[in-house]
C-alpha atoms as a PDB file:
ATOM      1  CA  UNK A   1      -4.583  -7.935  11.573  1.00  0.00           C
ATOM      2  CA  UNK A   2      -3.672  -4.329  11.746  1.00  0.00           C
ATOM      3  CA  UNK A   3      -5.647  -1.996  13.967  1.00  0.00           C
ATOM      4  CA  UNK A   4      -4.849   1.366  15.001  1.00  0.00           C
ATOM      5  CA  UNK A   5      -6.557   3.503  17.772  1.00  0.00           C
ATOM      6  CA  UNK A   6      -6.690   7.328  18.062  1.00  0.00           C
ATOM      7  CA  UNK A   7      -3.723   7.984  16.030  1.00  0.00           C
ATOM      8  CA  UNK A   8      -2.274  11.660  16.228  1.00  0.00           C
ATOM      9  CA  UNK A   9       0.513  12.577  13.820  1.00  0.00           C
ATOM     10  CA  UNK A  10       1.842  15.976  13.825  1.00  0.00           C
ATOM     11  CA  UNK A  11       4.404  17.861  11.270  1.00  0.00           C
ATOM     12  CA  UNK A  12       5.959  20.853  12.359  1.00  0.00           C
ATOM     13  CA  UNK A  13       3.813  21.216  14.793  1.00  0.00           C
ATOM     14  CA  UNK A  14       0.800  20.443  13.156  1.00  0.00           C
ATOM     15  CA  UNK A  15      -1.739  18.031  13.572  1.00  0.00           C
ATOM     16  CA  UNK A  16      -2.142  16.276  10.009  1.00  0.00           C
ATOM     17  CA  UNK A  17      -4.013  13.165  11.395  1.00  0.00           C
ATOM     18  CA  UNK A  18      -6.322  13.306  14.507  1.00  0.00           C
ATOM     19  CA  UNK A  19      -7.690  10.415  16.650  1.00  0.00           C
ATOM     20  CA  UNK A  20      -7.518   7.969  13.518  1.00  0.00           C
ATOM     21  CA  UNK A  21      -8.977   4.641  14.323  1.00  0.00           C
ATOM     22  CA  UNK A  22      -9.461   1.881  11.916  1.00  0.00           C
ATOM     23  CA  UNK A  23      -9.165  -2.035  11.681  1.00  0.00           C
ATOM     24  CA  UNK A  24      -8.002  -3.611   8.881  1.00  0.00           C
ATOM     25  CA  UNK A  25      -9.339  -7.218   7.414  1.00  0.00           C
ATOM     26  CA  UNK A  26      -7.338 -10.449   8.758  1.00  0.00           C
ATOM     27  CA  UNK A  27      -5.616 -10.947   5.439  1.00  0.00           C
ATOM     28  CA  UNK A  28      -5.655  -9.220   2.296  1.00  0.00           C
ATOM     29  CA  UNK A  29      -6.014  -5.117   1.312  1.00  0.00           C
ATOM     30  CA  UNK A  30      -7.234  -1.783   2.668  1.00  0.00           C
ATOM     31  CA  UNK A  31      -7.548   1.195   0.662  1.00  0.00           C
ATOM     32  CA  UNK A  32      -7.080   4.545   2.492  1.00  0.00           C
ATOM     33  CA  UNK A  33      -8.651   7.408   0.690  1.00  0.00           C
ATOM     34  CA  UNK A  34      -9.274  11.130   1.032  1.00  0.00           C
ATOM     35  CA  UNK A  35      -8.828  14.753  -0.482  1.00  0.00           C
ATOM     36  CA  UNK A  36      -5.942  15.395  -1.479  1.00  0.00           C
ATOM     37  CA  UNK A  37      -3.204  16.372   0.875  1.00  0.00           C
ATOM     38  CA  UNK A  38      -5.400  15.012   3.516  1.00  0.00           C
ATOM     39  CA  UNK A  39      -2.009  13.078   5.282  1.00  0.00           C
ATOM     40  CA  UNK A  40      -2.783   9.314   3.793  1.00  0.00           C
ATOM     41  CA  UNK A  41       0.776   9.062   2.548  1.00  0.00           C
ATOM     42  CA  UNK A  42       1.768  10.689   6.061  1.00  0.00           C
ATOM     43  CA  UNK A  43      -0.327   8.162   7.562  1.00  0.00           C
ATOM     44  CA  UNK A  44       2.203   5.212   5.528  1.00  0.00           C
ATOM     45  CA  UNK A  45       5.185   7.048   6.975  1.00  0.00           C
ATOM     46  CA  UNK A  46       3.664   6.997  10.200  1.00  0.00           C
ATOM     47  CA  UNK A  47       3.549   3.302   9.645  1.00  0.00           C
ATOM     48  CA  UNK A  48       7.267   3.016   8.782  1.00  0.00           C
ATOM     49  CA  UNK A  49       9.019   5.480  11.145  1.00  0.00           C
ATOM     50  CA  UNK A  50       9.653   7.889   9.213  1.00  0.00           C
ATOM     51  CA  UNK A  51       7.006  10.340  10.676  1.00  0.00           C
ATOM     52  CA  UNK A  52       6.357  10.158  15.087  1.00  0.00           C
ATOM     53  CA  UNK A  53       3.212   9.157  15.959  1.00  0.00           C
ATOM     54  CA  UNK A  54       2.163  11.928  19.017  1.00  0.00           C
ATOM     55  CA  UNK A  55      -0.697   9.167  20.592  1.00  0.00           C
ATOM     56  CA  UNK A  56      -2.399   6.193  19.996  1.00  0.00           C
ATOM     57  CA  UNK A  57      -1.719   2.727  19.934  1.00  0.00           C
ATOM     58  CA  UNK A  58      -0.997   0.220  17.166  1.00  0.00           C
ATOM     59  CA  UNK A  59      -1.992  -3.355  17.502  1.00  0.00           C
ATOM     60  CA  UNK A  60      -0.245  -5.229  14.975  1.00  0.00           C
ATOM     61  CA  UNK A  61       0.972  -9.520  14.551  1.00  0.00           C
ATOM     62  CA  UNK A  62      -0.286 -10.235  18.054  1.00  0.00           C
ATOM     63  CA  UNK A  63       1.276  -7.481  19.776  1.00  0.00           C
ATOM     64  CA  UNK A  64       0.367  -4.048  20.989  1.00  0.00           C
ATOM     65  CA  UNK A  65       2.254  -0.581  21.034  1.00  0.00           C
ATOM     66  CA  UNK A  66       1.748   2.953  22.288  1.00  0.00           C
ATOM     67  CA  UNK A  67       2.898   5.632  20.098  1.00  0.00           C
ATOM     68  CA  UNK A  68       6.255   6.601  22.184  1.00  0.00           C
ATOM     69  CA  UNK A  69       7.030   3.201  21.539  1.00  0.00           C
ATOM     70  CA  UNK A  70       6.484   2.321  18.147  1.00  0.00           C
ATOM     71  CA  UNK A  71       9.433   4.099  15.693  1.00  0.00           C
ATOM     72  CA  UNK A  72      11.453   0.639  16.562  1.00  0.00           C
ATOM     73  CA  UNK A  73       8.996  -1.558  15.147  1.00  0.00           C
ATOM     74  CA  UNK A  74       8.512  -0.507  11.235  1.00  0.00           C
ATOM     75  CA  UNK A  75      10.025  -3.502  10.614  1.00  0.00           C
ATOM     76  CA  UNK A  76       6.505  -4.707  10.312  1.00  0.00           C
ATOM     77  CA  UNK A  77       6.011  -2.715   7.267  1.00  0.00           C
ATOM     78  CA  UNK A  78       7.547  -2.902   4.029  1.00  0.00           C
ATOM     79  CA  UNK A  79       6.850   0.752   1.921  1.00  0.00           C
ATOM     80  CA  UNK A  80       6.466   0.426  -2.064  1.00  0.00           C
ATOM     81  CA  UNK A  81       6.457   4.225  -3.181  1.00  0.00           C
ATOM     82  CA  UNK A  82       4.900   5.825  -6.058  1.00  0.00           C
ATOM     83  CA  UNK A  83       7.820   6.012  -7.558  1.00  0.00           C
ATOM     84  CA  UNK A  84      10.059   2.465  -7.817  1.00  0.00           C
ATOM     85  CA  UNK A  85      13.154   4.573  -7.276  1.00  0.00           C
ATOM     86  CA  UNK A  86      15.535   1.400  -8.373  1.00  0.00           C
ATOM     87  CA  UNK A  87      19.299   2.583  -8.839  1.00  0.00           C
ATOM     88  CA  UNK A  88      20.195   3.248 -12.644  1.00  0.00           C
ATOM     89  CA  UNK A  89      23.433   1.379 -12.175  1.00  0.00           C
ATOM     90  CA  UNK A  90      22.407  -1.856 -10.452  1.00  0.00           C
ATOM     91  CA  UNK A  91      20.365  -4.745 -12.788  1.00  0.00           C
ATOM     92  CA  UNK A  92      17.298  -5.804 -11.895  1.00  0.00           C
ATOM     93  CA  UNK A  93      18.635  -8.390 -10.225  1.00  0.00           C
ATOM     94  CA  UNK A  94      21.086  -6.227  -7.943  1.00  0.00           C
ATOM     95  CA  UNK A  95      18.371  -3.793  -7.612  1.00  0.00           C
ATOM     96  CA  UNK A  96      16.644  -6.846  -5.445  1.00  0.00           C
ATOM     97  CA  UNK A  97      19.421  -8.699  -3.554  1.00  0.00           C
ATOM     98  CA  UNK A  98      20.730  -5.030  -2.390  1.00  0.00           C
ATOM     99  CA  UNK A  99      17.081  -4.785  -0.299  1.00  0.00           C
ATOM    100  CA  UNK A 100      18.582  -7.598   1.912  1.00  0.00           C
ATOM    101  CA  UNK A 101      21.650  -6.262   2.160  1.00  0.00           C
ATOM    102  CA  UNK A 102      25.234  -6.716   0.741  1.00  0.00           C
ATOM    103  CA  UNK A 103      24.578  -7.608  -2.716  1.00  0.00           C
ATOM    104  CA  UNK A 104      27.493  -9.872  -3.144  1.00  0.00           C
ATOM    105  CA  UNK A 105      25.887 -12.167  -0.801  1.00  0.00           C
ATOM    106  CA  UNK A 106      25.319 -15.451  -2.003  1.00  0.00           C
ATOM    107  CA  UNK A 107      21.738 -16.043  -0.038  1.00  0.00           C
ATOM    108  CA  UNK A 108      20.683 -12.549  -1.184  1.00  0.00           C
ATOM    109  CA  UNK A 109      21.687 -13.371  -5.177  1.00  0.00           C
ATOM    110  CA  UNK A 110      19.392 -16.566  -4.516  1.00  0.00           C
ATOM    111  CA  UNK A 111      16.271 -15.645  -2.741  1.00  0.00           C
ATOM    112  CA  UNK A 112      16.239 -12.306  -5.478  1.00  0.00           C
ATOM    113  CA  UNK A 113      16.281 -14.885  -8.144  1.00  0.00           C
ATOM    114  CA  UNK A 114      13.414 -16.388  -6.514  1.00  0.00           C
ATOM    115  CA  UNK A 115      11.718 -13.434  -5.939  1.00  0.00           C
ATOM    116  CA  UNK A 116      11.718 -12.360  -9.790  1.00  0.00           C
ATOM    117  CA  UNK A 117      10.537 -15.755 -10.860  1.00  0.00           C
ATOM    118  CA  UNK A 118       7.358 -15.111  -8.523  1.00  0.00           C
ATOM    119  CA  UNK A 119       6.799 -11.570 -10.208  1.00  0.00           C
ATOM    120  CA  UNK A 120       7.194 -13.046 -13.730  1.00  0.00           C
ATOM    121  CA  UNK A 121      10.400 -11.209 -14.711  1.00  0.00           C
ATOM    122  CA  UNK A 122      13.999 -13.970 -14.451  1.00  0.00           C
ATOM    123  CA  UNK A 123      14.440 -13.376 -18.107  1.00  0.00           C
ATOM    124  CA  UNK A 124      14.856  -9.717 -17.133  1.00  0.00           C
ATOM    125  CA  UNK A 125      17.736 -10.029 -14.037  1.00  0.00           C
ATOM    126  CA  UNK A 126      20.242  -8.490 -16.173  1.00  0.00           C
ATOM    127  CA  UNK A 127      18.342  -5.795 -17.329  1.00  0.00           C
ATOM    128  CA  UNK A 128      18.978  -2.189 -16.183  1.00  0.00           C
ATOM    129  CA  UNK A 129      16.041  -0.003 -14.412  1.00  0.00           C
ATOM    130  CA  UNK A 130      15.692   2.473 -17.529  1.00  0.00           C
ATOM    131  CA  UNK A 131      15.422  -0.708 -20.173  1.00  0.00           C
ATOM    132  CA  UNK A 132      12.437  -1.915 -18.443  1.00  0.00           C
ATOM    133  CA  UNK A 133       8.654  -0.687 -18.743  1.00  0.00           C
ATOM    134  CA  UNK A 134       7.121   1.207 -16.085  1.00  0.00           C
ATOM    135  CA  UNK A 135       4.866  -1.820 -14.965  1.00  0.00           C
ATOM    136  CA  UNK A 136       7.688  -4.106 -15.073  1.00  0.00           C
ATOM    137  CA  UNK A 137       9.567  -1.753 -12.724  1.00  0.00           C
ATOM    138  CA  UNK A 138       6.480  -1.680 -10.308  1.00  0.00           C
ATOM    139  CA  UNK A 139       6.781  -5.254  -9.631  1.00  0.00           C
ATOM    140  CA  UNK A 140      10.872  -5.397  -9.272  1.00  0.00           C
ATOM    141  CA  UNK A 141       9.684  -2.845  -6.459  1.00  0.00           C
ATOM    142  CA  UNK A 142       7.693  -5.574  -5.290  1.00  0.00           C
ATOM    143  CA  UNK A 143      10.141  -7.922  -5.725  1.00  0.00           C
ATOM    144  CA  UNK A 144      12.241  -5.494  -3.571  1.00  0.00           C
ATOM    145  CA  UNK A 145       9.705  -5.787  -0.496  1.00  0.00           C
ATOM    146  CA  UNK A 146       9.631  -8.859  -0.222  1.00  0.00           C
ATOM    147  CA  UNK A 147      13.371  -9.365   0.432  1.00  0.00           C
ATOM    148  CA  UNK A 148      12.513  -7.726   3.763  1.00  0.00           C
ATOM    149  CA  UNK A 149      10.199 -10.340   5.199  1.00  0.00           C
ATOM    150  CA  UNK A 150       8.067  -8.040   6.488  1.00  0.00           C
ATOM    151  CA  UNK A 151       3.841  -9.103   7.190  1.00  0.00           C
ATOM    152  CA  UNK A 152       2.526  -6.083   5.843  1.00  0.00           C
ATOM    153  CA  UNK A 153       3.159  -4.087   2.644  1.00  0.00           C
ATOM    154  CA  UNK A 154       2.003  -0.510   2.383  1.00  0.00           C
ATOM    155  CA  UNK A 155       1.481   0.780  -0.928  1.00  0.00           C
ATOM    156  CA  UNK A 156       1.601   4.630  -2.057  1.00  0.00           C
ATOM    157  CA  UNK A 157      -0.093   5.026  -5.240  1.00  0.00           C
ATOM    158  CA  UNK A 158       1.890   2.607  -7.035  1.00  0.00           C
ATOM    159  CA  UNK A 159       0.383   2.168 -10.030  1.00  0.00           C
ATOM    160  CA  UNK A 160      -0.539   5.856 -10.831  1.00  0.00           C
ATOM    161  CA  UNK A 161       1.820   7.021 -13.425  1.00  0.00           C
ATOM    162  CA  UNK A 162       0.947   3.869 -15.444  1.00  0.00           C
ATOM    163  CA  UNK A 163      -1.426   3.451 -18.410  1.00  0.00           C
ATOM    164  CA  UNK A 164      -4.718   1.839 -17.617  1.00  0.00           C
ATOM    165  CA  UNK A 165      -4.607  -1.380 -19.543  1.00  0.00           C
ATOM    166  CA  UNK A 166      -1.101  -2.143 -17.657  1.00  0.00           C
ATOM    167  CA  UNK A 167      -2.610  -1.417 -14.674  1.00  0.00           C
ATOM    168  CA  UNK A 168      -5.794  -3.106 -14.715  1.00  0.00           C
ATOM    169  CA  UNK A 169      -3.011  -6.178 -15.164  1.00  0.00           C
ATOM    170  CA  UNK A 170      -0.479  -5.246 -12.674  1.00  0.00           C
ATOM    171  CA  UNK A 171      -4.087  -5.326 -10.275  1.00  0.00           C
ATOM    172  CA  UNK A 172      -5.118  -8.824 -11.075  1.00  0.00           C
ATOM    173  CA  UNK A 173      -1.348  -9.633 -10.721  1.00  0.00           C
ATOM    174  CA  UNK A 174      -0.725  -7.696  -7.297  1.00  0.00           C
ATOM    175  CA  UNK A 175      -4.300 -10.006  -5.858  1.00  0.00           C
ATOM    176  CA  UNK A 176      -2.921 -13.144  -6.399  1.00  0.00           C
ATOM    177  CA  UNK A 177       0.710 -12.534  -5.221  1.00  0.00           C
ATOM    178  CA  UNK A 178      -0.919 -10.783  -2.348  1.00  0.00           C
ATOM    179  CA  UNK A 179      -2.931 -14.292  -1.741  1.00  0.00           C
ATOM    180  CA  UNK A 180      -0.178 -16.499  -2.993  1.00  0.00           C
ATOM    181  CA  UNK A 181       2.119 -14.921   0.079  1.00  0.00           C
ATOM    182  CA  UNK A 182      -0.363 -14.855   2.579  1.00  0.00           C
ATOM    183  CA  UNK A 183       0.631 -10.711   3.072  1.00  0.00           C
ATOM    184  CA  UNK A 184      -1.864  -8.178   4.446  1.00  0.00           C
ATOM    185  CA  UNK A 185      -1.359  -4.929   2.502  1.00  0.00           C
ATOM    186  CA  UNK A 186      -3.021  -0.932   2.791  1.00  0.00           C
ATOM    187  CA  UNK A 187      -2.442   0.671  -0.573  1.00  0.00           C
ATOM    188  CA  UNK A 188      -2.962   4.742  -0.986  1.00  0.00           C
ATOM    189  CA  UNK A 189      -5.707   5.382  -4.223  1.00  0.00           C
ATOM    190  CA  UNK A 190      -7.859   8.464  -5.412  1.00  0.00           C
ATOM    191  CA  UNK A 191      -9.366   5.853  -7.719  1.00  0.00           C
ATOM    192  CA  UNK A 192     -12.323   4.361  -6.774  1.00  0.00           C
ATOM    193  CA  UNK A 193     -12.211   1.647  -8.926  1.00  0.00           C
ATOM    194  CA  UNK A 194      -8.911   0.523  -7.880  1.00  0.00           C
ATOM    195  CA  UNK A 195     -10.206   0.407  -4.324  1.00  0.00           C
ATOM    196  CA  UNK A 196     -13.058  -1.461  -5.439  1.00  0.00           C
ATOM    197  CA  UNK A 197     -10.921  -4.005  -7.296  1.00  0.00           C
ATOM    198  CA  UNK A 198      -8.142  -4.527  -4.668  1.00  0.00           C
ATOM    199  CA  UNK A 199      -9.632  -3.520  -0.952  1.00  0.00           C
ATOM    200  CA  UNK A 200     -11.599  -5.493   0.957  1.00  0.00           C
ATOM    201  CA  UNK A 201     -12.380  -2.637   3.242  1.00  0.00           C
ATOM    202  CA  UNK A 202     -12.111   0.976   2.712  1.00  0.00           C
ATOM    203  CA  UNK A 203     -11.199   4.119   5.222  1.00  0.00           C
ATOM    204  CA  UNK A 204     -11.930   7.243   3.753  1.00  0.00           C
ATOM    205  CA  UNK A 205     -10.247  10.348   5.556  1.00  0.00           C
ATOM    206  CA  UNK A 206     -11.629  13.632   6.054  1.00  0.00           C
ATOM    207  CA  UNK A 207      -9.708  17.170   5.532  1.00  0.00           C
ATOM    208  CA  UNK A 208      -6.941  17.820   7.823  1.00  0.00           C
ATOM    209  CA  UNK A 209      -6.287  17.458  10.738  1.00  0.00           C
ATOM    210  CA  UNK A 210      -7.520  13.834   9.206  1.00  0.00           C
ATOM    211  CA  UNK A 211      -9.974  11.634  10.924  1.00  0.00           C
ATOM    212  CA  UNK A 212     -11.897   8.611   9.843  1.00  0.00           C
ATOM    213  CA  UNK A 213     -15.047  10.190   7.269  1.00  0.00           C
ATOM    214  CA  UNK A 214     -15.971   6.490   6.589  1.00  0.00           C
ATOM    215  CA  UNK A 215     -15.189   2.944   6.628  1.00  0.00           C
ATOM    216  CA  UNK A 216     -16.995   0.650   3.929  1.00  0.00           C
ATOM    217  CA  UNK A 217     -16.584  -3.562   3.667  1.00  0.00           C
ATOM    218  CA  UNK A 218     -15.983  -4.911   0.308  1.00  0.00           C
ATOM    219  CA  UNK A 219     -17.308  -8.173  -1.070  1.00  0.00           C
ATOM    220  CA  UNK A 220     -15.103 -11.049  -0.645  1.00  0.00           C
ATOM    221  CA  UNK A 221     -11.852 -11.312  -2.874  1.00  0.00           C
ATOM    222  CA  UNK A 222     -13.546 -14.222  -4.981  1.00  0.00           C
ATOM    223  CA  UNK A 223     -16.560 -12.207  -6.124  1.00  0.00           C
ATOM    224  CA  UNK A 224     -14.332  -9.183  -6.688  1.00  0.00           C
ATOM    225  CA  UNK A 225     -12.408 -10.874  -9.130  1.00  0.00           C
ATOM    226  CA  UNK A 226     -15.298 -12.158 -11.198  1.00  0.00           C
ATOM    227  CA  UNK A 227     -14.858  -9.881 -14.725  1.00  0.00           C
ATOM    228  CA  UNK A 228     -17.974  -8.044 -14.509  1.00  0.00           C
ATOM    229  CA  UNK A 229     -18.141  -7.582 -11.030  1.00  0.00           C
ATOM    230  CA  UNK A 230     -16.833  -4.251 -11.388  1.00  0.00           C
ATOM    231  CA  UNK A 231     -19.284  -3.002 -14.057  1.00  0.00           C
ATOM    232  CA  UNK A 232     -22.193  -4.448 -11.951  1.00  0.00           C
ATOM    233  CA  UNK A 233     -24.979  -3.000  -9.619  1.00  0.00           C
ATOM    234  CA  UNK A 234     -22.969  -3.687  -6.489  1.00  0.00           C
ATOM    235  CA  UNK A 235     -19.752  -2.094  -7.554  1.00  0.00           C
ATOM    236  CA  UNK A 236     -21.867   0.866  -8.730  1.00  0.00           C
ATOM    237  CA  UNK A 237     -23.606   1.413  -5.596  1.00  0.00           C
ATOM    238  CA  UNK A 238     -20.265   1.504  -3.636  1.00  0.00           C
ATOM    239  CA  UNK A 239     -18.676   3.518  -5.796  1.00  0.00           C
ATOM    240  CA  UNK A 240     -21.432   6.198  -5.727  1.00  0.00           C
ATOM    241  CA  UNK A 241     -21.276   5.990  -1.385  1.00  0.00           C
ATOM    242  CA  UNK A 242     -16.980   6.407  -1.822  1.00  0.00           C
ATOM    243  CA  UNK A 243     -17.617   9.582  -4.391  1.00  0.00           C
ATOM    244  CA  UNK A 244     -20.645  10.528  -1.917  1.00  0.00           C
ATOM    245  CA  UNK A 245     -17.537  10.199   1.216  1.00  0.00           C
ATOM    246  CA  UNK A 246     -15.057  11.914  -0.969  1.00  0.00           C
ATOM    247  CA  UNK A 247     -17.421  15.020  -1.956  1.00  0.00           C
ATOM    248  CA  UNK A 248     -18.036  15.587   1.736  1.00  0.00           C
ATOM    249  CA  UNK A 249     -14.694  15.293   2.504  1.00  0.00           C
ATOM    250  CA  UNK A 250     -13.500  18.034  -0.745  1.00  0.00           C
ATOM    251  CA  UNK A 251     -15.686  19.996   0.140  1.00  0.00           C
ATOM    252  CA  UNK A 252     -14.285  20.503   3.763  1.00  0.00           C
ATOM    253  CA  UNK A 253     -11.015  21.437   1.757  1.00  0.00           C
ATOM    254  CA  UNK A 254     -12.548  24.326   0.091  1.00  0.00           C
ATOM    255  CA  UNK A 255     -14.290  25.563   2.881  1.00  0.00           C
END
């Protein structure tokens, strides 16, 4: 379980995300949403390192860190962008081992072989990134992650430069590798109806400096998944309270 408490995370001297607190579900997906250029993707590289965290603490596998001492512990996190950003020149299959390390490495060449044959794709190893479809390439990136061995798997819009019938796919697809694996995973969305079909809890943020708006629990993973679920009553009422969340927090922006 992930939980975060007061969270301040400041860019050039300003403060993009203010006394953020949130808990995330024991296993399974969060959806973090919010206007846009609210800090959601800052929150990620938070997350990872890649941005200081000013205060707060993170509580995260059984252990407990204040923000001066967290950039040593993204190893917790695994980051797929929104972009796959796999090297031209490497197959797919290189474009996986080199996540672990030294490609050449005999381990790494077998546990990316692995890896593909979980995502669906060892008839593609010897591919090249730019003969392989945009979905396909999302889930080498996945592939990618999980070379890593890291618990939790943030996700930055992944899926948004894809067509909606692949993506309603690569959803279904990302659920039960997300279950199969036993991960916990926060993915970034302005869709509501992705959040509605992966998340089993949703944090809406406000307008920066970004706090919590609004946190709403999902319906198990099992009735989520049924086909009409997400054309039904229930998913419509949620979805009017996230749009409800997101006006308020849009029209904060424009203020």
């Amino acid at each position: 379980m992930i939980s975060v408490r007061n969270l301040d995370v400041c860019l050039e001297g300003k403060k993009i995300l203010q006394r953020v607190s949130f808990t995330s579900v024991q296993k399974g997906m969060i959806a973090i949403m919010g206007p846009s250029g609210c800090g959601k993707s800052t929150l990620l590289k938070a997350f990872m390192g890649i941005h200081s965290i000013s205060n707060g603490e993170i509580h995260a596998s059984g252990r407990s860190w204040k923000a001066s001492e967290w950039t040593a512990q993204q190893t917790l996190f695994t980051l797929v962008p929104q972009v796959p950003m796999l090297l031209p020149w490497k197959t797919v299959l290189e474009n996986v081992a080199i996540a672990g390390g030294q490609v050449s490495a005999s381990g790494h060449i077998s546990k990316a072989k692995e890896l593909l044959s979980v995502v669906g794709l060892s008839d593609s190893e010897k591919l090249y990134p730019w003969q392989i479809s945009q979905g396909m390439a999302a889930r080498v990136s996945f592939a990618r992650t999980q070379m890593m061995n890291s618990p939790v798997l943030l996700l930055d819009e992944p899926f948004a430069a894809i067509d909606a019938t692949t993506r309603f796919k690569l959803h279904r697809w990302l659920l039960e590798k997300i279950d199969e694996l036993n991960l916990q995973a926060m993915i970034v969305t302005h869709d509501p109806r992705e959040a509605l079909l992966l998340a089993d809890k949703i944090v809406i943020l406000g307008s920066r400096p970004a706090t919590v708006l609004r946190e709403l629990d999902l319906p198990p993973l099992q009735t989520r998944k049924e086909p009409d679920w997400i054309f039904g009553p229930d998913a419509g009422k949620i979805e009017r309270e996230i749009r409800s969340a997101l006006d308020i927090a849009g029209a904060n922006v424009l203020s």
